[in-house]
C-alpha atoms as a PDB file:
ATOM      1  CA  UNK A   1     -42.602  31.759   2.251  1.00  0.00           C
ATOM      2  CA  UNK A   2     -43.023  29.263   5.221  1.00  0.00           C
ATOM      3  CA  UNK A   3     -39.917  27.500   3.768  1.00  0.00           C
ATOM      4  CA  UNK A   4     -41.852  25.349   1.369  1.00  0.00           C
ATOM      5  CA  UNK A   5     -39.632  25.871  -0.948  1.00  0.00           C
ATOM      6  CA  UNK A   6     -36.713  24.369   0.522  1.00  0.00           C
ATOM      7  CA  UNK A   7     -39.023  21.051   1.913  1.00  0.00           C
ATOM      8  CA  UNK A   8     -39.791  20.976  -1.727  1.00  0.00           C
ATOM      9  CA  UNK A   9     -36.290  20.722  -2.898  1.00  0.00           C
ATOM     10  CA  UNK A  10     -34.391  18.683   0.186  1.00  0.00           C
ATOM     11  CA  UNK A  11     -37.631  15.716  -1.227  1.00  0.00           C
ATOM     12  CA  UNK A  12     -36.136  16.716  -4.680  1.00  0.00           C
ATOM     13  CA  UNK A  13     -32.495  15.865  -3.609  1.00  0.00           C
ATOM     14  CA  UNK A  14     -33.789  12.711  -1.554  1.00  0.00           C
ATOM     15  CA  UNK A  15     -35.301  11.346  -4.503  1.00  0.00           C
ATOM     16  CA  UNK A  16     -32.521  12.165  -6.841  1.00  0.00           C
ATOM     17  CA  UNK A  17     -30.253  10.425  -4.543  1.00  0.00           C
ATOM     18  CA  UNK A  18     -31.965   7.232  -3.962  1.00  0.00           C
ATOM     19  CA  UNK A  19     -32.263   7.233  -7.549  1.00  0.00           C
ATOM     20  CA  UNK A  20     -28.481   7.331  -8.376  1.00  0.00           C
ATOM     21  CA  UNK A  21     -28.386   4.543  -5.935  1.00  0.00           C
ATOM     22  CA  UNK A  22     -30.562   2.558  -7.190  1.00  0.00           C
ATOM     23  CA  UNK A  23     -29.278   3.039 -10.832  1.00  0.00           C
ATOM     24  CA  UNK A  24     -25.443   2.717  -9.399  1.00  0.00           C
ATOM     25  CA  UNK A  25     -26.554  -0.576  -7.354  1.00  0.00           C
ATOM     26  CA  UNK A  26     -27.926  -2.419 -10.608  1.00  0.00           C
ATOM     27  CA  UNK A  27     -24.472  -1.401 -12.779  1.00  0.00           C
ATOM     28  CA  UNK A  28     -22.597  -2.378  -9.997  1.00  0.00           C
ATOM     29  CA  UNK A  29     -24.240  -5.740  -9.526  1.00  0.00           C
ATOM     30  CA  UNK A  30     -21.066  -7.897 -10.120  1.00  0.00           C
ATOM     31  CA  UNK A  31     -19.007  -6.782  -8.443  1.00  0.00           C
ATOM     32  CA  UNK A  32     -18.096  -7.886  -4.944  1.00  0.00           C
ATOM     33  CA  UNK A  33     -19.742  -6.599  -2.066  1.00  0.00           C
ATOM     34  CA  UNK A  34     -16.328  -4.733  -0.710  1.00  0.00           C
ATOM     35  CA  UNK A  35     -16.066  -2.890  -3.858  1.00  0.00           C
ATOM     36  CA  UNK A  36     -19.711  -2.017  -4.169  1.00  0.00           C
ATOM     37  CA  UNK A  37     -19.352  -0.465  -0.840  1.00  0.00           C
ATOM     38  CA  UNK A  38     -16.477   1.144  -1.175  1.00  0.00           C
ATOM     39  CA  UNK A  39     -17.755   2.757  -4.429  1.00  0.00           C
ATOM     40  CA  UNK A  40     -20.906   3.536  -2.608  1.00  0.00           C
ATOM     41  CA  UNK A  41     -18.996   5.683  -0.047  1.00  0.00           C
ATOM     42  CA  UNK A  42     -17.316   7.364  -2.698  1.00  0.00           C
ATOM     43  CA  UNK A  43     -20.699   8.542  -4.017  1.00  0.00           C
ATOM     44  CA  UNK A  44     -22.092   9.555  -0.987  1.00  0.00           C
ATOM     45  CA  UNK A  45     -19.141  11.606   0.268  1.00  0.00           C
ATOM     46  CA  UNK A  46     -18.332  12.975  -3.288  1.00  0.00           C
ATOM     47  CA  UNK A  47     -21.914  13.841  -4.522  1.00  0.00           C
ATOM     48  CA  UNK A  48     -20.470  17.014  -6.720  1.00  0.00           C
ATOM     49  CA  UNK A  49     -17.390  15.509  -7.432  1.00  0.00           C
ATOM     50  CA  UNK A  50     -19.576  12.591  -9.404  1.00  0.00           C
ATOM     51  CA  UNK A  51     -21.671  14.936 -11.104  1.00  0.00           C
ATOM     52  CA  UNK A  52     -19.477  16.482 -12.346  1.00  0.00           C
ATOM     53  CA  UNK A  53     -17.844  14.094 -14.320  1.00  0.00           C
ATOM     54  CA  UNK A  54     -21.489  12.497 -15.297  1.00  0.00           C
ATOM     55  CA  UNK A  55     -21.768  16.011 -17.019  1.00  0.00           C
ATOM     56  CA  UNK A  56     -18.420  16.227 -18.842  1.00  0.00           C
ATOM     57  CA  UNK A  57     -19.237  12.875 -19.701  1.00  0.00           C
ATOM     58  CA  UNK A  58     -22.750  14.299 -20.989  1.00  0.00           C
ATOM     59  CA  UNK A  59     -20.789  16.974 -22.944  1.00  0.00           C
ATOM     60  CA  UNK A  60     -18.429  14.651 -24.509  1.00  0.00           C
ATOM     61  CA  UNK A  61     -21.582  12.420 -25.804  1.00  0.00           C
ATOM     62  CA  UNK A  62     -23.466  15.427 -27.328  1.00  0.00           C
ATOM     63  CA  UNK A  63     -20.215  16.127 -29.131  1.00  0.00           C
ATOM     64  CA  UNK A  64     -20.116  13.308 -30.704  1.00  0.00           C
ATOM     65  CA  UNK A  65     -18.496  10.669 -28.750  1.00  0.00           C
ATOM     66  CA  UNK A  66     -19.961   6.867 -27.951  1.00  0.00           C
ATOM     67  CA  UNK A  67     -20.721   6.612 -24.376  1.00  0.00           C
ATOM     68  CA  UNK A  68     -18.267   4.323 -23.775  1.00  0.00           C
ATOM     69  CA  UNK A  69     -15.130   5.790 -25.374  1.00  0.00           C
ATOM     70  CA  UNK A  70     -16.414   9.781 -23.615  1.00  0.00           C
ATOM     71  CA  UNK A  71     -16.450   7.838 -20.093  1.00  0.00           C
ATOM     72  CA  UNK A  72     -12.916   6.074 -20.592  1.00  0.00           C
ATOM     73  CA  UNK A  73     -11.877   9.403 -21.084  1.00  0.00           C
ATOM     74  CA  UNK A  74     -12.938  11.602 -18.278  1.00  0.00           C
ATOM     75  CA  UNK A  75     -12.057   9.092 -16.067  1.00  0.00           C
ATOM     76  CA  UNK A  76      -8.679   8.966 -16.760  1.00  0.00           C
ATOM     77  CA  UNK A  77      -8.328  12.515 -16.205  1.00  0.00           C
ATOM     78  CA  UNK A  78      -9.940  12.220 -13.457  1.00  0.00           C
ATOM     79  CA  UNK A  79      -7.942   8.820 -12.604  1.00  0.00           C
ATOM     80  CA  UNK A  80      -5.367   9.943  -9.956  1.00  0.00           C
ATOM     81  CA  UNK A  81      -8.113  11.341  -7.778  1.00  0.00           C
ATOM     82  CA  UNK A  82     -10.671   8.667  -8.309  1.00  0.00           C
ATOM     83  CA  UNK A  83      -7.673   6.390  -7.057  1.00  0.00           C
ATOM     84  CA  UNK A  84      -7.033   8.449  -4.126  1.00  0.00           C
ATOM     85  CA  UNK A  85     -10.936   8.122  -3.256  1.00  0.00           C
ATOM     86  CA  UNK A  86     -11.257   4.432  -3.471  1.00  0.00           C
ATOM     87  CA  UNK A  87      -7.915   3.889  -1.551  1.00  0.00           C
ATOM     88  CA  UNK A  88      -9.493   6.225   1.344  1.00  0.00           C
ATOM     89  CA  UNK A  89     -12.734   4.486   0.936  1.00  0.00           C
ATOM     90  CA  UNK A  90     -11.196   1.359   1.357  1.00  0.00           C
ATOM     91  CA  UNK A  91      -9.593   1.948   4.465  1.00  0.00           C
ATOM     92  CA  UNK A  92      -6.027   3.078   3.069  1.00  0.00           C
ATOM     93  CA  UNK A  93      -5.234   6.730   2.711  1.00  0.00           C
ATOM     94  CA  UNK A  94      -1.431   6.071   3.031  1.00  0.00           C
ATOM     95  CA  UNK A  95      -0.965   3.564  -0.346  1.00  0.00           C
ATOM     96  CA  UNK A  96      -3.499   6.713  -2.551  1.00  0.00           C
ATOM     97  CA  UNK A  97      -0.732   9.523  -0.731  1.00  0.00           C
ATOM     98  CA  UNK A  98       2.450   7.198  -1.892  1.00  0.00           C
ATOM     99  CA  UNK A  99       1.055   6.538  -5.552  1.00  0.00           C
ATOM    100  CA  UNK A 100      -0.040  10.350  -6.109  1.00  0.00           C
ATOM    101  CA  UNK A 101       3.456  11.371  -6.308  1.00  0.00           C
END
C-alpha cells in the first residue's frame, strides 16, 4: 500500500550495502589503493555474484569446514571468473579473454 514497502526495503539494501563496504574496506586495509578499488568495483557491479559465494562459503562452514580452508575453496572454483572480473576491473578485458582459454 502507498509503496512503503518497497522504501522500506531499498533503506534495507542501502544499509546492507554500506555495511559490506565498510566490513570489505577494513579486510582490505593493506592492500594498495589500486587493488582496493578495483576489488571495490567488483563488488558493486557483481552484488549477487558475491553473495553467492559468501553463502556457499556459509554452507561449507556449517558443514564442518574452518573458515579459512571453505573460502580457499569456493574461490578456486570460482577462480577463472573472479580473474576475469579483476582483469575487467582493472582496465584489461583482453589479458582475462586470453587466459580463460
Amino acid at each position: 500500500m502507498f509503496g512503503i514497502g518497497d522504501k522500506v526495503k531499498n533503506l534495507k539494501d542501502k544499509a546492507k550495502g554500506k555495511a559490506v563496504e565498510k566490513m570489505m574496506e577494513r579486510q582490505m586495509k593493506n592492500l594498495p589503493e589500486d587493488q582496493r578499488a578495483a576489488l571495490m568495483a567488483m563488488l558493486e557491479k557483481n552484488p549477487d555474484f558475491f553473495e553467492g559465494i559468501a553463502k556457499e562459503i556459509e554452507e561449507e562452514v556449517k558443514g564442518g569446514k574452518n573458515q579459512m580452508a571453505a573460502a580457499m575453496g569456493v574461490m578456486r572454483r570460482h577462480q577463472a571468473k573472479l580473474q576475469k572480473m579483476m582483469m575487467e576491473s582493472m582496465g584489461n578485458p583482453r589479458s582475462s579473454d586470453r587466459n580463460l582459454r
